[in-house]
Protein backbone atom coordinates (compact mmCIF):
# COMPACT_ATOMS: atom_id res chain seq x y z
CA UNK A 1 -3.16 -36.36 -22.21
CA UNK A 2 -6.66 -37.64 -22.16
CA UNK A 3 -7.79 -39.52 -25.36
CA UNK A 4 -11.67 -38.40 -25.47
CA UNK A 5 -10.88 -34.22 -26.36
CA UNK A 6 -14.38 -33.58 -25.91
CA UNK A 7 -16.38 -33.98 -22.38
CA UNK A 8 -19.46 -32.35 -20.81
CA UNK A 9 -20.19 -31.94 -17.32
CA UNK A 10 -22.43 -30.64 -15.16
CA UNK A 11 -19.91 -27.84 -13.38
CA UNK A 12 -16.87 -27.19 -13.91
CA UNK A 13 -14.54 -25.16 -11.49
CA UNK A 14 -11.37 -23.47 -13.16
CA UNK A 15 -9.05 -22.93 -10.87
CA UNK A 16 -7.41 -24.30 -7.15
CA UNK A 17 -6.87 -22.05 -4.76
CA UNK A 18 -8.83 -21.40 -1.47
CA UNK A 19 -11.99 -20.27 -3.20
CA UNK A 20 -11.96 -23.17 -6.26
CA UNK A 21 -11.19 -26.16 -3.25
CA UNK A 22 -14.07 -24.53 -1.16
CA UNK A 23 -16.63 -24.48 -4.38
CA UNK A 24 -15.24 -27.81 -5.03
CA UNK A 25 -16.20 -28.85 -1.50
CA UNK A 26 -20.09 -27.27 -1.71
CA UNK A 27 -20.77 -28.10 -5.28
CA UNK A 28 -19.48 -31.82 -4.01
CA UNK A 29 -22.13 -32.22 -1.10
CA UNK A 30 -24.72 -30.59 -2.99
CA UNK A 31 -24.10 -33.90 -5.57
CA UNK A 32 -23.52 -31.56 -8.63
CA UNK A 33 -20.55 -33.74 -9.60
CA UNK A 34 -18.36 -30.68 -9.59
CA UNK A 35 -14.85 -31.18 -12.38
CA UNK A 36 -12.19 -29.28 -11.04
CA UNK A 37 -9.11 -28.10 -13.31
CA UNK A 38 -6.42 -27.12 -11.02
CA UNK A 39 -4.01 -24.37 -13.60
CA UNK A 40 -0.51 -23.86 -13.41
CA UNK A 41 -0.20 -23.31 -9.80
CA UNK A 42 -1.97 -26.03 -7.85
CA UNK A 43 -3.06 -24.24 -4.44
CA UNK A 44 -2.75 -20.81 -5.90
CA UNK A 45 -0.64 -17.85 -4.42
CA UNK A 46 -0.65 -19.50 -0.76
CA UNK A 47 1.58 -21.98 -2.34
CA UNK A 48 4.17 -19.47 -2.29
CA UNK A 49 3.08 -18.40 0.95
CA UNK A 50 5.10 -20.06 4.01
CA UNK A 51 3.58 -19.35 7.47
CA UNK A 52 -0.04 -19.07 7.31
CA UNK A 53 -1.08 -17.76 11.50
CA UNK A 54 -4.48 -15.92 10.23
CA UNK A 55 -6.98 -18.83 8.85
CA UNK A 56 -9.42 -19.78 11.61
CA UNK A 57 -9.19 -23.20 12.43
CA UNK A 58 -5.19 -23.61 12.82
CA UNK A 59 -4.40 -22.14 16.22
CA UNK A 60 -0.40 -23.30 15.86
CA UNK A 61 -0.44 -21.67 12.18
CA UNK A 62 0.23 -23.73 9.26
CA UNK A 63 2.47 -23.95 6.01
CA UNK A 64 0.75 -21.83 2.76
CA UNK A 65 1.37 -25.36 0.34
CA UNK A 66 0.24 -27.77 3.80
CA UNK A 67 -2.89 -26.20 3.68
CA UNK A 68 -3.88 -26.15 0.78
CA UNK A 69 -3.08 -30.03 0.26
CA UNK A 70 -5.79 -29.98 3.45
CA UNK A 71 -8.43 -28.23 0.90
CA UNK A 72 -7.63 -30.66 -1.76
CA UNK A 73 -8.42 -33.84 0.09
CA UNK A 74 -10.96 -32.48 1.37
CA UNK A 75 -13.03 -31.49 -1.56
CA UNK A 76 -11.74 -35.17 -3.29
CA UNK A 77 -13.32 -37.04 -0.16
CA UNK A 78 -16.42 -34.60 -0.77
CA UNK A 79 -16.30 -36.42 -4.65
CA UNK A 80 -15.17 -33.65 -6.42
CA UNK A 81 -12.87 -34.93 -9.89
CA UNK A 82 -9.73 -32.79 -9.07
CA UNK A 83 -7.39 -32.87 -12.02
CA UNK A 84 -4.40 -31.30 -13.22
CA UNK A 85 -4.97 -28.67 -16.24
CA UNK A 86 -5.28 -25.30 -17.31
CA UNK A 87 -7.46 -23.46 -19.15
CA UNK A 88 -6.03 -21.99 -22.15
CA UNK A 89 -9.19 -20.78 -24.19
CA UNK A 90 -12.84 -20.28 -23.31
CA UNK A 91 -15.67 -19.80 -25.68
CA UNK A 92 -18.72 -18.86 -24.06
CA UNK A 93 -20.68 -17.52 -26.76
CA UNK A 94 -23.39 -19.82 -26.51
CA UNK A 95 -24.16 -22.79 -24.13
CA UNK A 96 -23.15 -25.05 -23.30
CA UNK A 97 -20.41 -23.10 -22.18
CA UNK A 98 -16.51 -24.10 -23.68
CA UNK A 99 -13.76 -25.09 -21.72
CA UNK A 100 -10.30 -25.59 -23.17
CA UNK A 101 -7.61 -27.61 -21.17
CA UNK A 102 -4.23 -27.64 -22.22
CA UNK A 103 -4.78 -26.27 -25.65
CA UNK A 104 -6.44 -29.78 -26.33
CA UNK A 105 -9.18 -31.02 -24.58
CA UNK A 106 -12.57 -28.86 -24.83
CA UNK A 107 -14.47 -29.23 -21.96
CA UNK A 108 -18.63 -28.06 -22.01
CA UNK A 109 -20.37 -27.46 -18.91
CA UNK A 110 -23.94 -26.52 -17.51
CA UNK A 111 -22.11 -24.12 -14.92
CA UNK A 112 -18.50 -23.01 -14.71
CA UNK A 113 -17.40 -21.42 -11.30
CA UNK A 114 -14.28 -19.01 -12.31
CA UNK A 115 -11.51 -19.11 -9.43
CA UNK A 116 -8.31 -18.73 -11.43
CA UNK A 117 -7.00 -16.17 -8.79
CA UNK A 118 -4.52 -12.88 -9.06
CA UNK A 119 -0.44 -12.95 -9.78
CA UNK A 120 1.49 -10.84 -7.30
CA UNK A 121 3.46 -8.39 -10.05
CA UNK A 122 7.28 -8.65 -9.14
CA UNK A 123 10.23 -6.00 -9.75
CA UNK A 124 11.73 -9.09 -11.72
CA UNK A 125 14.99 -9.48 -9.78
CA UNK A 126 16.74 -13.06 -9.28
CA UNK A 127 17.09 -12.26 -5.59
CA UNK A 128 13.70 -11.24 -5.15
CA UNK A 129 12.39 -15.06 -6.02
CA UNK A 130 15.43 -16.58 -4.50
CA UNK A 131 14.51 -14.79 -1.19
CA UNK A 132 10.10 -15.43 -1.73
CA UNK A 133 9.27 -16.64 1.48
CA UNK A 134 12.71 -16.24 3.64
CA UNK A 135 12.00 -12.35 3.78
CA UNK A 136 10.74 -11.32 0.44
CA UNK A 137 6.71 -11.10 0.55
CA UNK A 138 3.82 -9.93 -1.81
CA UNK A 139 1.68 -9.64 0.93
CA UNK A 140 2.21 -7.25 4.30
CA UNK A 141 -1.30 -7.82 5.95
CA UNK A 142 -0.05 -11.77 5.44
CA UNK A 143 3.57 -11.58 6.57
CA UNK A 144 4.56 -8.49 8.22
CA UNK A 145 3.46 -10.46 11.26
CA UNK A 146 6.78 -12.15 11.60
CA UNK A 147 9.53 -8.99 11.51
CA UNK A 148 8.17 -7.55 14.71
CA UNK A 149 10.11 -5.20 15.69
CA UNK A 150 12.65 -5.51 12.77
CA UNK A 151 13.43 -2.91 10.05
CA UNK A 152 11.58 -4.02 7.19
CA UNK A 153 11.49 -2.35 3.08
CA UNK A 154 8.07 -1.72 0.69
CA UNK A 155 8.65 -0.97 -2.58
CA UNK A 156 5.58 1.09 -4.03
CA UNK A 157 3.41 4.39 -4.48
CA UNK A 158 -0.02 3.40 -4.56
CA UNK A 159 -3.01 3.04 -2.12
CA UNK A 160 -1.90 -0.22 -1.40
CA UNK A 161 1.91 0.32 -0.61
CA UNK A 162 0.79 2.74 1.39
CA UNK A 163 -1.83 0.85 3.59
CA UNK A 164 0.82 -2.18 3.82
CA UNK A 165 2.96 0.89 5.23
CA UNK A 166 1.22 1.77 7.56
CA UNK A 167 0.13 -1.27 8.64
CA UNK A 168 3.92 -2.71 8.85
CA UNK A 169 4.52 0.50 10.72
CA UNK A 170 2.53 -0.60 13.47
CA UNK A 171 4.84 -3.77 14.15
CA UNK A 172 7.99 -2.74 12.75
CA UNK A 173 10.81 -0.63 14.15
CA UNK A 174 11.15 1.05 11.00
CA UNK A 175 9.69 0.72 7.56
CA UNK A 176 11.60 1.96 4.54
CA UNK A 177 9.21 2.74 1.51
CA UNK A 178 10.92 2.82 -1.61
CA UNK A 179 8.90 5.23 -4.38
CA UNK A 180 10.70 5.33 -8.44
CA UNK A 181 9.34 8.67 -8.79
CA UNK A 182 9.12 11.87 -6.82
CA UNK A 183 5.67 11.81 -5.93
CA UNK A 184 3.15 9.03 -4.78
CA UNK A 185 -0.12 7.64 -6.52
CA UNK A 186 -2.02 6.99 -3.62
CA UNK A 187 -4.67 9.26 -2.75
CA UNK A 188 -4.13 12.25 -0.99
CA UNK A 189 -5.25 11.30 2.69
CA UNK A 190 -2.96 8.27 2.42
CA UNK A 191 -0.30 9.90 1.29
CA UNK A 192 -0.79 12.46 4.21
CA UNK A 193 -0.95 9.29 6.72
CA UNK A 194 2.32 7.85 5.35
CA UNK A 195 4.47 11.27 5.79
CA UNK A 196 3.39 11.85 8.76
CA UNK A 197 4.34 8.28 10.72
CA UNK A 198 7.51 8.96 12.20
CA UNK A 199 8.84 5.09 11.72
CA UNK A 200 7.94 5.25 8.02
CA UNK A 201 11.19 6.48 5.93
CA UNK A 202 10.43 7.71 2.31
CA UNK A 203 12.91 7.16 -0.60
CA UNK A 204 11.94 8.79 -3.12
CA UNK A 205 13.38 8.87 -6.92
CA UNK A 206 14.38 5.86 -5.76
CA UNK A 207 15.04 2.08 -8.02
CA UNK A 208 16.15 -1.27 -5.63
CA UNK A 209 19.01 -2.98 -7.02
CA UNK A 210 18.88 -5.93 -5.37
CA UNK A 211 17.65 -7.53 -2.39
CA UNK A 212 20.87 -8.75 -0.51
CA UNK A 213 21.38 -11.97 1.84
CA UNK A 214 22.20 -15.78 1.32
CA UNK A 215 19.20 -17.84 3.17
CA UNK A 216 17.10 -14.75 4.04
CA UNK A 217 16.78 -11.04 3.91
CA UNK A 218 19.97 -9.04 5.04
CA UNK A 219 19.18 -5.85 3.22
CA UNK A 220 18.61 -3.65 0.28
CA UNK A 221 20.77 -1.88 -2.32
CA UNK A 222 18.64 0.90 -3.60
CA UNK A 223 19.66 3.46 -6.62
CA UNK A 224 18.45 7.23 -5.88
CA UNK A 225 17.85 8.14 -9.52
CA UNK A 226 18.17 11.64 -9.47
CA UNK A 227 21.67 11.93 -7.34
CA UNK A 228 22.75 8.76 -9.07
CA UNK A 229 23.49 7.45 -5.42
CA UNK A 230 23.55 3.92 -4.29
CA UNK A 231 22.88 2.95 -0.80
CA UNK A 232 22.46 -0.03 1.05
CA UNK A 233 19.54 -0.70 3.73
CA UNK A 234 19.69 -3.54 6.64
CA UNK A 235 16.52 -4.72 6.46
CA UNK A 236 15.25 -8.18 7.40
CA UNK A 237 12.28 -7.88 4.92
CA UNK A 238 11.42 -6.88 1.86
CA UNK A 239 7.83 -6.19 0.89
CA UNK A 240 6.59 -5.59 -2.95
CA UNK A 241 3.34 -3.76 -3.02
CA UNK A 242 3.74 -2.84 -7.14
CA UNK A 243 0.04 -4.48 -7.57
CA UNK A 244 -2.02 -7.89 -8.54
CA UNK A 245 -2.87 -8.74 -11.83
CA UNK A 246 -6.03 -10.99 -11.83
CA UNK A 247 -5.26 -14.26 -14.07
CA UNK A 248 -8.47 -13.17 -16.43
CA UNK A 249 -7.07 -12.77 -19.82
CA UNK A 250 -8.81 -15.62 -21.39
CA UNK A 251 -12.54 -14.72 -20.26
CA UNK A 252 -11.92 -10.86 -21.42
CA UNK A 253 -13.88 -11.22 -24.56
CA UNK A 254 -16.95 -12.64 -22.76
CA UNK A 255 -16.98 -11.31 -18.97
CA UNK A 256 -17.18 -8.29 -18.01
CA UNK A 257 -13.60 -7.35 -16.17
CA UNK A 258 -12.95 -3.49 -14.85
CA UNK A 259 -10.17 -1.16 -16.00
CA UNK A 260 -7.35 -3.42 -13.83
CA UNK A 261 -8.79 -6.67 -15.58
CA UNK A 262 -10.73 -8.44 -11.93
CA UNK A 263 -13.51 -9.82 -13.18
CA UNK A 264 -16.95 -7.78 -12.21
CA UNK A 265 -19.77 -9.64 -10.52
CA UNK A 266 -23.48 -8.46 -9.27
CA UNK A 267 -22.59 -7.31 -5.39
CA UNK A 268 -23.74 -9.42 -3.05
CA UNK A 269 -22.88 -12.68 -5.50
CA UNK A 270 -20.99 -14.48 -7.01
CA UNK A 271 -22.99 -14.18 -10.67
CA UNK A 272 -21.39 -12.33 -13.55
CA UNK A 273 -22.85 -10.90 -16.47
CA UNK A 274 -23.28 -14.11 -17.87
CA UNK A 275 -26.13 -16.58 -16.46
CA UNK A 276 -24.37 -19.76 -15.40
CA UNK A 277 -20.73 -18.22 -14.88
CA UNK A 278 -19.79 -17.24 -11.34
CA UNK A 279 -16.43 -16.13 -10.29
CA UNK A 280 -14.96 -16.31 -6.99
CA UNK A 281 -12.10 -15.44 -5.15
CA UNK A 282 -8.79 -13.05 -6.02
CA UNK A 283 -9.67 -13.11 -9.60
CA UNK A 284 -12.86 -10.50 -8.68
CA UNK A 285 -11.68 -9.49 -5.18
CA UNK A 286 -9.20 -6.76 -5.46
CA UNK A 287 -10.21 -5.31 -1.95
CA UNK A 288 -9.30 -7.73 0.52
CA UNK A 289 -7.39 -10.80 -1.03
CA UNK A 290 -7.24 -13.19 1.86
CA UNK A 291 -7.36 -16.79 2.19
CA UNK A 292 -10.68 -16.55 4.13
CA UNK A 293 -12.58 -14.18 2.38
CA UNK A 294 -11.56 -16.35 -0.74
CA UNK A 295 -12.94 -19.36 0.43
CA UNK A 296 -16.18 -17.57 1.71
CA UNK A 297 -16.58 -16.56 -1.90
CA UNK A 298 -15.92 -19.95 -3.03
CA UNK A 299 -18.67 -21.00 -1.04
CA UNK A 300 -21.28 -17.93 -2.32
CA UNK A 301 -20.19 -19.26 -5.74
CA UNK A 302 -21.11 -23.76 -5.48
CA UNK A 303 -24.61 -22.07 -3.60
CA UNK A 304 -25.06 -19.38 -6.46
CA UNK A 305 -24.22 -22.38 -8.85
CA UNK A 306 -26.39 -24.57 -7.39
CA UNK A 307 -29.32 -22.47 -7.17
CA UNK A 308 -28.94 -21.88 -11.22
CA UNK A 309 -28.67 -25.22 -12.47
CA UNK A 310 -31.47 -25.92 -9.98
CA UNK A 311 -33.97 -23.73 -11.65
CA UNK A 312 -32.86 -24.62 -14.63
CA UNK A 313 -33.69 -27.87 -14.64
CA UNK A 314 -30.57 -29.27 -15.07
């Protein structure tokens, strides 16, 4: 732990995933001497990611944690201070604006850039993390890619579940959605898609057990609820579509989040309701959550920043 607990700088950038290495990078060659805290999860959620095949720029593909190690030296040989933290409390009731790191060191800053990201919500079963990344997935648009042609499992009822659906159903021989109640959430017209793809097999009252196999995906035991009937499902994936949770908490008494908790900013920015605090990335992007539309936010957020502390004087 650092000895001085209290140190100002000019920005500070909370958070490491695509979008906090690419404001890192900006705010670097723009000479605003940009601090970067990296949180629990160094590299964010494509750290738990293994094949990434749809980031421009890496026409063989590339490993999730590989790339991100790629950002990171990148925005270091830019000058950015990368360092290994997380921010446990804010106070950002007046400026300078309050940082702190590990419960201990309080950080002030000019401008913070917010990129702390989402958490993929799990079922909570040992199998399921066992298996992240040798079948099991948080992400369909991300990995269905690689069961072509396979039988694969989504476990959900919402709008999302069923756009992964149908967009595994495309690839996939068959896709076996697995709903805990006896009617969806999603909307009406998506709802209407899913039952009426012929490849896409509805379960519904239905709980997963456990997801079954030694190095990868074999298939699923799954509890109908209402019979009190257990099956089991050869699959060779298993998708879980149960919803994000932005990683927001601490800034809720300041910054103005909607009802799911991703932080709101003006369209067409990266500003949020307060001047000098821009957020970036999964942790206000609950629409498309890619790597590449992170980082392109990262980047609207080092220019927004720059701009500010530019007319400010600072």
């Amino acid at each position: 732990m650092e000895t001085n607990q209290q140190e100002h700088v000019h920005l500070l950038i909370v958070g490491s995933g695509p979008a906090g290495y690419t404001a890192a990078i900006y705010a670097a060659r723009a000479n605003l001497k940009p601090v970067l805290y990296q949180g629990i999860q160094p590299g964010g959620q494509l750290t738990i990611t293994t094949e990434v095949e749809n980031y421009p720029g890496y026409p063989e593909g590339i490993q999730g944690p590989e790339m991100m190690v790629d950002f990171e030296k990148q925005a270091a040989r830019m000058g950015a201070d990368i360092r290994f933290g997380m921010a446990t409390s804010v106070d950002f009731s007046s400026k300078p604006y309050k940082v702190t790191i590990d419960e201990s060191k309080v950080m002030t800053a000019d401008a913070i850039i917010i990129a702390t990201g989402a958490s993929a919500k799990w079922l909570g079963m040992p199998s399921e993390q066992r298996l992240n990344g040798s079948g099991v997935s948080a992400c369909a648009v991300c990995d269905g890619f690689f069961f072509r042609g396979k039988e694969v499992a989504i476990v959900g009822a919402g709008d999302t579940a069923a756009e992964e659906a149908l967009y595994l159903s495309k690839m996939c021989s068959n896709v076996h959605m697995i709903v805990r109640r006896h009617e969806m959430r999603a909307s009406k017209v998506m709802q209407d898609r899913v039952l009426k793809t012929s490849n896409i097999i509805v379960y519904w009252n239905t709980e997963t057990q456990e997801v079954l196999g030694e190095n990868k995906v074999e298939a699923v035991r799954l509890l109908n609820t209402a019979k009190n009937e257990e099956t089991t499902v050869p699959v060779s994936a298993f998708f879980v579509a149960i919803g994000h949770k932005p990683n927001s908490d601490i800034f809720q008494d300041y910054l103005e989040l909607d009802e799911q908790g991703y932080i709101k900013t003006v369209p067409g920015s990266s500003r949020t309701n307060l001047e000098g605090v821009f957020a970036c990335g999964d942790v206000q992007d609950k629409i498309y959550r890619q790597a590449v539309t992170a980082a392109g936010s990262g980047c609207m957020a080092a220019l927004d920043a720059e701009r500010y502390l530019s007319a400010m004087g600072l």
